[in-house]
C-alpha atoms as a PDB file:
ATOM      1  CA  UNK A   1      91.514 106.594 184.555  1.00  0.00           C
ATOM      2  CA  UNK A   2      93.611 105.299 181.964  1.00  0.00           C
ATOM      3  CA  UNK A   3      94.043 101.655 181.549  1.00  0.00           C
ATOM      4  CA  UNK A   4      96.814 100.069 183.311  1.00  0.00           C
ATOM      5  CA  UNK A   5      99.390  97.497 181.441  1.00  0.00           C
ATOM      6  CA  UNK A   6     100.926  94.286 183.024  1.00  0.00           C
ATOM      7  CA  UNK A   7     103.923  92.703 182.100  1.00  0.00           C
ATOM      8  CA  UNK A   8     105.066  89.929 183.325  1.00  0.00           C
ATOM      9  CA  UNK A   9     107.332  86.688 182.835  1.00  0.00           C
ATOM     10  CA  UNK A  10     103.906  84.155 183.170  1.00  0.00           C
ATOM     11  CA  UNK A  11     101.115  86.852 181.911  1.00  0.00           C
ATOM     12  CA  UNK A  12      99.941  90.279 179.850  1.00  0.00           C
ATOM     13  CA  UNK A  13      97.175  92.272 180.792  1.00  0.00           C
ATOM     14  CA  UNK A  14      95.317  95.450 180.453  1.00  0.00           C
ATOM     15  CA  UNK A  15      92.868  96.206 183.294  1.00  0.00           C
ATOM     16  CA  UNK A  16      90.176  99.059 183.027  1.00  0.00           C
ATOM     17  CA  UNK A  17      88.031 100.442 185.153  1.00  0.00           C
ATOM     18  CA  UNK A  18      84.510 100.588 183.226  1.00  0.00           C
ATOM     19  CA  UNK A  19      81.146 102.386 184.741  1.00  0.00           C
ATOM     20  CA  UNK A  20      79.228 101.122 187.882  1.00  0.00           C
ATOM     21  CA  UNK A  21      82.323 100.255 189.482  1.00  0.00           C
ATOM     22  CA  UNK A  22      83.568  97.416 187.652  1.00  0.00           C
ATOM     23  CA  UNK A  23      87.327  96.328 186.321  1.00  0.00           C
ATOM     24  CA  UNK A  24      87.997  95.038 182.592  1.00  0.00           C
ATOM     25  CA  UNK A  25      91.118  92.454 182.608  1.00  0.00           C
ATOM     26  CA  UNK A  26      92.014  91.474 179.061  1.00  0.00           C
ATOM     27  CA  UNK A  27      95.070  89.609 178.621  1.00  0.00           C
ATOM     28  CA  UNK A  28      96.779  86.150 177.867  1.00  0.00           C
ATOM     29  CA  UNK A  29      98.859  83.420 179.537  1.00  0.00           C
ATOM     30  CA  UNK A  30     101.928  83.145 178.338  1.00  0.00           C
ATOM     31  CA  UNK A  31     102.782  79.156 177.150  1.00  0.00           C
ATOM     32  CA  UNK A  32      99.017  78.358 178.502  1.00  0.00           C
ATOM     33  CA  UNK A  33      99.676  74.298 177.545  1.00  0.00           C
ATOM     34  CA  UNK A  34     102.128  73.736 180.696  1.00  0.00           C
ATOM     35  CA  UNK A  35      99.016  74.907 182.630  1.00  0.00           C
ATOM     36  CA  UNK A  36      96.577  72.434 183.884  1.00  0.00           C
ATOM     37  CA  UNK A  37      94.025  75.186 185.212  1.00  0.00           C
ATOM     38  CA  UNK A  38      94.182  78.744 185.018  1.00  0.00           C
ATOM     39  CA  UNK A  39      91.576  80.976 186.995  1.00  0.00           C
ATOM     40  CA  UNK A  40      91.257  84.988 187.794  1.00  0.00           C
ATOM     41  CA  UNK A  41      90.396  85.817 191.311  1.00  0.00           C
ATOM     42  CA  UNK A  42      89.882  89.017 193.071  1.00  0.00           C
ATOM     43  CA  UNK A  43      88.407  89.924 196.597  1.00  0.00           C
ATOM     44  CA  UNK A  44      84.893  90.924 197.313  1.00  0.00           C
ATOM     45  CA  UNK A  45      83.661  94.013 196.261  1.00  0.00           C
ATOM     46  CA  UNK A  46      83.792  97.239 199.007  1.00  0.00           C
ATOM     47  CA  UNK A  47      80.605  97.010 201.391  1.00  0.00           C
ATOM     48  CA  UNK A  48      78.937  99.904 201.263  1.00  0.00           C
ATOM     49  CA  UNK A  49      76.293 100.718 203.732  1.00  0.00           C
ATOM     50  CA  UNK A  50      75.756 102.887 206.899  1.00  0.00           C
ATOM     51  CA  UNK A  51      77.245 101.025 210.172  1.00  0.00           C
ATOM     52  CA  UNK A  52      79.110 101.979 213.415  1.00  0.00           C
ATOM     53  CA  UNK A  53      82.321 100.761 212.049  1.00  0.00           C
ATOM     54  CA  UNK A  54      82.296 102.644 208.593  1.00  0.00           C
ATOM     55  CA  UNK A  55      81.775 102.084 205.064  1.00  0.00           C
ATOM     56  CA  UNK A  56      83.865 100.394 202.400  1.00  0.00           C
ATOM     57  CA  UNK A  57      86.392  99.071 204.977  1.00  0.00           C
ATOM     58  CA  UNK A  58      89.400  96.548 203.969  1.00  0.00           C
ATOM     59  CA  UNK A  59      88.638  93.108 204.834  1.00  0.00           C
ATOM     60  CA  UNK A  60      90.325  92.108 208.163  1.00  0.00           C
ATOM     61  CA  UNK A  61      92.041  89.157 206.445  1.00  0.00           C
ATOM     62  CA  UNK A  62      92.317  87.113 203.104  1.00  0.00           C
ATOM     63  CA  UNK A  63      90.096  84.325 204.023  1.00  0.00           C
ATOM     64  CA  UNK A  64      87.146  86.837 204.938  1.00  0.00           C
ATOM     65  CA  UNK A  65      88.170  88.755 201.222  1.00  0.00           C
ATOM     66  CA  UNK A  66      87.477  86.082 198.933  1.00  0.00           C
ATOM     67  CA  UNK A  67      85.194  83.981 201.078  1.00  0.00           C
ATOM     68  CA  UNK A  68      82.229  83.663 198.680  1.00  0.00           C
ATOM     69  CA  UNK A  69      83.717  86.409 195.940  1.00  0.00           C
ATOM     70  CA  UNK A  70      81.584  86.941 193.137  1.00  0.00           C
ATOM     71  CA  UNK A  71      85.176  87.791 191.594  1.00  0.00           C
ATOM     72  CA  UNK A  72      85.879  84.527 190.064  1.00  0.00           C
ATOM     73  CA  UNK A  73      86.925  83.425 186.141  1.00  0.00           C
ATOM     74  CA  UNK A  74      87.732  80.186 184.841  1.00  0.00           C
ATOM     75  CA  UNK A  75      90.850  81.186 182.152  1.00  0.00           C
ATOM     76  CA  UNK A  76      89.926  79.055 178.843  1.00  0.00           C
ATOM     77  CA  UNK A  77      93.173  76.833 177.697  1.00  0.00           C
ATOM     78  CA  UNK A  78      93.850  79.153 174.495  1.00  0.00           C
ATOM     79  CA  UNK A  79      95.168  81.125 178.132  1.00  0.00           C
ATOM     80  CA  UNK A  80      93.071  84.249 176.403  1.00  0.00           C
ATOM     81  CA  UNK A  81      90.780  86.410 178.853  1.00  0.00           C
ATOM     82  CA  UNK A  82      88.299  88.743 179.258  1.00  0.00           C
ATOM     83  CA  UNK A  83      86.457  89.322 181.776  1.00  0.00           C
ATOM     84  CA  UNK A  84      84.522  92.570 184.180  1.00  0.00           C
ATOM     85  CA  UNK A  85      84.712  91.938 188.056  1.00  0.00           C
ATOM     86  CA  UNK A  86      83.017  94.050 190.462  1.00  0.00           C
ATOM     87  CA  UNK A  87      85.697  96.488 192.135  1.00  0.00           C
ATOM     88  CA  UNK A  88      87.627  94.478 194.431  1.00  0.00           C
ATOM     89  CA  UNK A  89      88.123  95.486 198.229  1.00  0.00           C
ATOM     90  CA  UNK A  90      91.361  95.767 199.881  1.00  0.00           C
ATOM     91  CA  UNK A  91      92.259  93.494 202.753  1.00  0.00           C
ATOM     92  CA  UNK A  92      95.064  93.009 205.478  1.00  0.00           C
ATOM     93  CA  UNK A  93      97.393  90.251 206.194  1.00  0.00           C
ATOM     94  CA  UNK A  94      97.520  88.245 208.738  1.00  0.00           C
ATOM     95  CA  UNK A  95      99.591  90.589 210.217  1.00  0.00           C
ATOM     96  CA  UNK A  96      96.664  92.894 210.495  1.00  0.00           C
ATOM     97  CA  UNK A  97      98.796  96.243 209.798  1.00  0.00           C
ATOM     98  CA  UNK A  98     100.138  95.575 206.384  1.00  0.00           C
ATOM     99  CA  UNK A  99      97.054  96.091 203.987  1.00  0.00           C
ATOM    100  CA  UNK A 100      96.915  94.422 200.418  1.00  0.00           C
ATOM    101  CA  UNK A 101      95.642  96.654 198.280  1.00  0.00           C
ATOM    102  CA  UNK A 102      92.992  95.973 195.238  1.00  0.00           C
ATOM    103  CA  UNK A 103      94.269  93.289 192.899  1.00  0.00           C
ATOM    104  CA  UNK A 104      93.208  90.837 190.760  1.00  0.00           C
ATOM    105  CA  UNK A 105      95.304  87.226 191.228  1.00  0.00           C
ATOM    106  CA  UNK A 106      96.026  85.035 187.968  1.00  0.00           C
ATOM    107  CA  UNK A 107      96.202  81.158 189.604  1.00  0.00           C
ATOM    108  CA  UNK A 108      98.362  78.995 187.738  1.00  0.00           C
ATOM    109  CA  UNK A 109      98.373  75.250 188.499  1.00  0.00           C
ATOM    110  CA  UNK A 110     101.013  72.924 186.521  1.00  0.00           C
ATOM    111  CA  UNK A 111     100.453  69.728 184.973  1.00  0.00           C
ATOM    112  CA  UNK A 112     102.758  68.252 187.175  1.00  0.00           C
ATOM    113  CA  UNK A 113     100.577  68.273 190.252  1.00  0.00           C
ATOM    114  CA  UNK A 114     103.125  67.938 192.620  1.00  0.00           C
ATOM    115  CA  UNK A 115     104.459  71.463 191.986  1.00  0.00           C
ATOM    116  CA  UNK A 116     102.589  74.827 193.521  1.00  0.00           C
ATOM    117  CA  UNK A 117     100.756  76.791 191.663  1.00  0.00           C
ATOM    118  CA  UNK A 118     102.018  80.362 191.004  1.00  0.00           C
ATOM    119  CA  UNK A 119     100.152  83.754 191.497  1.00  0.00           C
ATOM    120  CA  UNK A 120     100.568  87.066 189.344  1.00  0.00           C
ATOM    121  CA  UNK A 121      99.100  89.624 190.683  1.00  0.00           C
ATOM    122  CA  UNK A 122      97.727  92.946 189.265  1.00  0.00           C
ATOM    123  CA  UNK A 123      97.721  95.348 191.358  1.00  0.00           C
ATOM    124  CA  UNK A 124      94.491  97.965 191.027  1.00  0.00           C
ATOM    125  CA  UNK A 125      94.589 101.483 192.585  1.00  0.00           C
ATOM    126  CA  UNK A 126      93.392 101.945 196.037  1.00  0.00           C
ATOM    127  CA  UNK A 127      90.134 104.089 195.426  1.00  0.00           C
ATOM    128  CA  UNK A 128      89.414 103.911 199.683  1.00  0.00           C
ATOM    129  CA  UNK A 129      92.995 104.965 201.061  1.00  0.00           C
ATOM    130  CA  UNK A 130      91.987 106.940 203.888  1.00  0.00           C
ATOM    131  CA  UNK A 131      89.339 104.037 205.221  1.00  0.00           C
ATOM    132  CA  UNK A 132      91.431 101.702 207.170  1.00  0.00           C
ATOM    133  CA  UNK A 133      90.822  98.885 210.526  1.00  0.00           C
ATOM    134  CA  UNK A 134      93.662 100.817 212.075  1.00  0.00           C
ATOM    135  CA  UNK A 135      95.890 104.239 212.052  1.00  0.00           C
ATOM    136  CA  UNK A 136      97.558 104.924 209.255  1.00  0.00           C
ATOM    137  CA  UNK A 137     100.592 105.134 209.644  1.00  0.00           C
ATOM    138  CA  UNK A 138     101.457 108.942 209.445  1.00  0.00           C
ATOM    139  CA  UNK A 139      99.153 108.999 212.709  1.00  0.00           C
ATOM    140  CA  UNK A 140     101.638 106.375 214.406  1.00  0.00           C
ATOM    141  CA  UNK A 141     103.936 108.647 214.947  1.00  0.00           C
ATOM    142  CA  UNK A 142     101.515 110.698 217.296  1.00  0.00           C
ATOM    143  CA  UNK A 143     100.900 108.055 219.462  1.00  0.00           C
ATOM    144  CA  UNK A 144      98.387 107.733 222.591  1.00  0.00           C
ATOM    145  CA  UNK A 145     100.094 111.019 223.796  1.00  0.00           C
ATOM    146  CA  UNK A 146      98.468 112.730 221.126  1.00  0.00           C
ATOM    147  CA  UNK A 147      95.045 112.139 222.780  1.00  0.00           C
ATOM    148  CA  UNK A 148      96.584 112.091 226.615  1.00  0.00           C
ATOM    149  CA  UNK A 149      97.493 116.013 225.816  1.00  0.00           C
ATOM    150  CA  UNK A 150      94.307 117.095 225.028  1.00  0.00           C
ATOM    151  CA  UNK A 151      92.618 114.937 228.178  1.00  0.00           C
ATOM    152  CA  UNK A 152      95.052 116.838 230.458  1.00  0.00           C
ATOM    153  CA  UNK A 153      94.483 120.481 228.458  1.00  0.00           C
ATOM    154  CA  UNK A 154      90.369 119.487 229.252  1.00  0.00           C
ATOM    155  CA  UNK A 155      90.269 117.716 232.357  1.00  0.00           C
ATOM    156  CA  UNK A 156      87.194 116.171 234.063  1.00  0.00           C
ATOM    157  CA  UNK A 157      83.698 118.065 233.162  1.00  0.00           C
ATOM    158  CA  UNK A 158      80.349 118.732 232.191  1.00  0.00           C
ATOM    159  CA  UNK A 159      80.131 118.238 228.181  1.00  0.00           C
ATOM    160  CA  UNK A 160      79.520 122.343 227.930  1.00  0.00           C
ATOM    161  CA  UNK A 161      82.477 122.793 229.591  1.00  0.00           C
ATOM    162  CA  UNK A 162      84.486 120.283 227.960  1.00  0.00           C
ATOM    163  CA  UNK A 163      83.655 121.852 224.450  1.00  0.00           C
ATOM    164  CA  UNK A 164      84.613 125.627 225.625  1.00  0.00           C
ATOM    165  CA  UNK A 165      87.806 124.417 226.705  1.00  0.00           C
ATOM    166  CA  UNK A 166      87.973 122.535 223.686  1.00  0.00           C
ATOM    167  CA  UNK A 167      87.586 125.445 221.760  1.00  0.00           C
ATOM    168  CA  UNK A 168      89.701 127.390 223.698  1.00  0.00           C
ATOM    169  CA  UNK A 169      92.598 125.254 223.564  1.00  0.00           C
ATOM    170  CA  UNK A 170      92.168 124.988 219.400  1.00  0.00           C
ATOM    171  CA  UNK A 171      92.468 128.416 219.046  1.00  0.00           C
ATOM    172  CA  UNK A 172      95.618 128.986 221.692  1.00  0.00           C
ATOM    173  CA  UNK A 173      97.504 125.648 220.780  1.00  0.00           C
ATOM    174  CA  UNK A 174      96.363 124.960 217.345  1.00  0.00           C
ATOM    175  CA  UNK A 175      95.501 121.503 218.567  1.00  0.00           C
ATOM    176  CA  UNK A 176      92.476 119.436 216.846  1.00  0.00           C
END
């Protein structure tokens, strides 16, 4: 993959992805002295494993993302950096439909603390698109009627029977 470029009004970067799953973010702060702290942040790595559920699956929310993230960098005042995280995961909103994908968060805090800090974010490809919490959303459209057709097409039965008739029905309707 070939490295991405950020440009922004706050921040440059170039962010790489490097072997064993890891991201390279070089880049500077722009006019680092109005900055009291500067830090990189990025979600948890994927969690890979065998489960029930699935493996590599976004975070259900933000909190559960970067609870205890390994993905953490301290940006020195020359506002120069660079550093390798781990991949990071994606995660959903609060909203739990609308899914945030990989990205790596620059935190700028002012020296006046009484205003906000700021976030640039660099968004990373999304290397687990098809794992998701819930449909995607070219499956919406099918909706619970998409599973009622195929219970009426089957009906009650043994499991033999239910897998004939399943197999009947693929090859007559062209159903799944």
């Amino acid at each position: 993959m070939a490295p991405i470029q950020f440009v922004s009004q706050l921040a440059n970067a170039v962010v790489d992805l490097v072997a064993d799953n890891k991201v390279r973010i070089q880049g500077s702060v722009l006019n680092p002295g109005r900055y009291k702290t500067m830090q990189l942040l990025a979600a948890s790595p994927s969690t890979r494993g065998v489960s029930y559920s699935g493996s590599a699956l976004p975070f259900p929310c933000s909190q559960i993302a970067f609870d205890r993230t390994p993905n953490v960098a301290a940006v020195p005042s020359t506002g120069v950096f660079d550093v390798v995280f781990e991949y990071p995961n994606s995660y959903y909103t609060h909203d739990a439909f609308t899914k945030v994908v990989s990205s790596v968060f620059l935190t700028l805090q002012e020296i006046d603390g009484n205003v906000p800090a700021v976030f640039v974010r660099f968004e990373l490809p999304d290397m687990n698109i098809l794992r998701t919490l819930t449909h995607r959303p070219e499956r919406r459209v099918l909706g619970p009627e998409f599973y009622v057709y195929k219970e009426d097409l089957m009906g009650i039965a043994s499991q033999e029977s239910i897998i004939r008739r399943l197999g009947a029905a693929k090859e007559r309707y062209g159903i799944a």
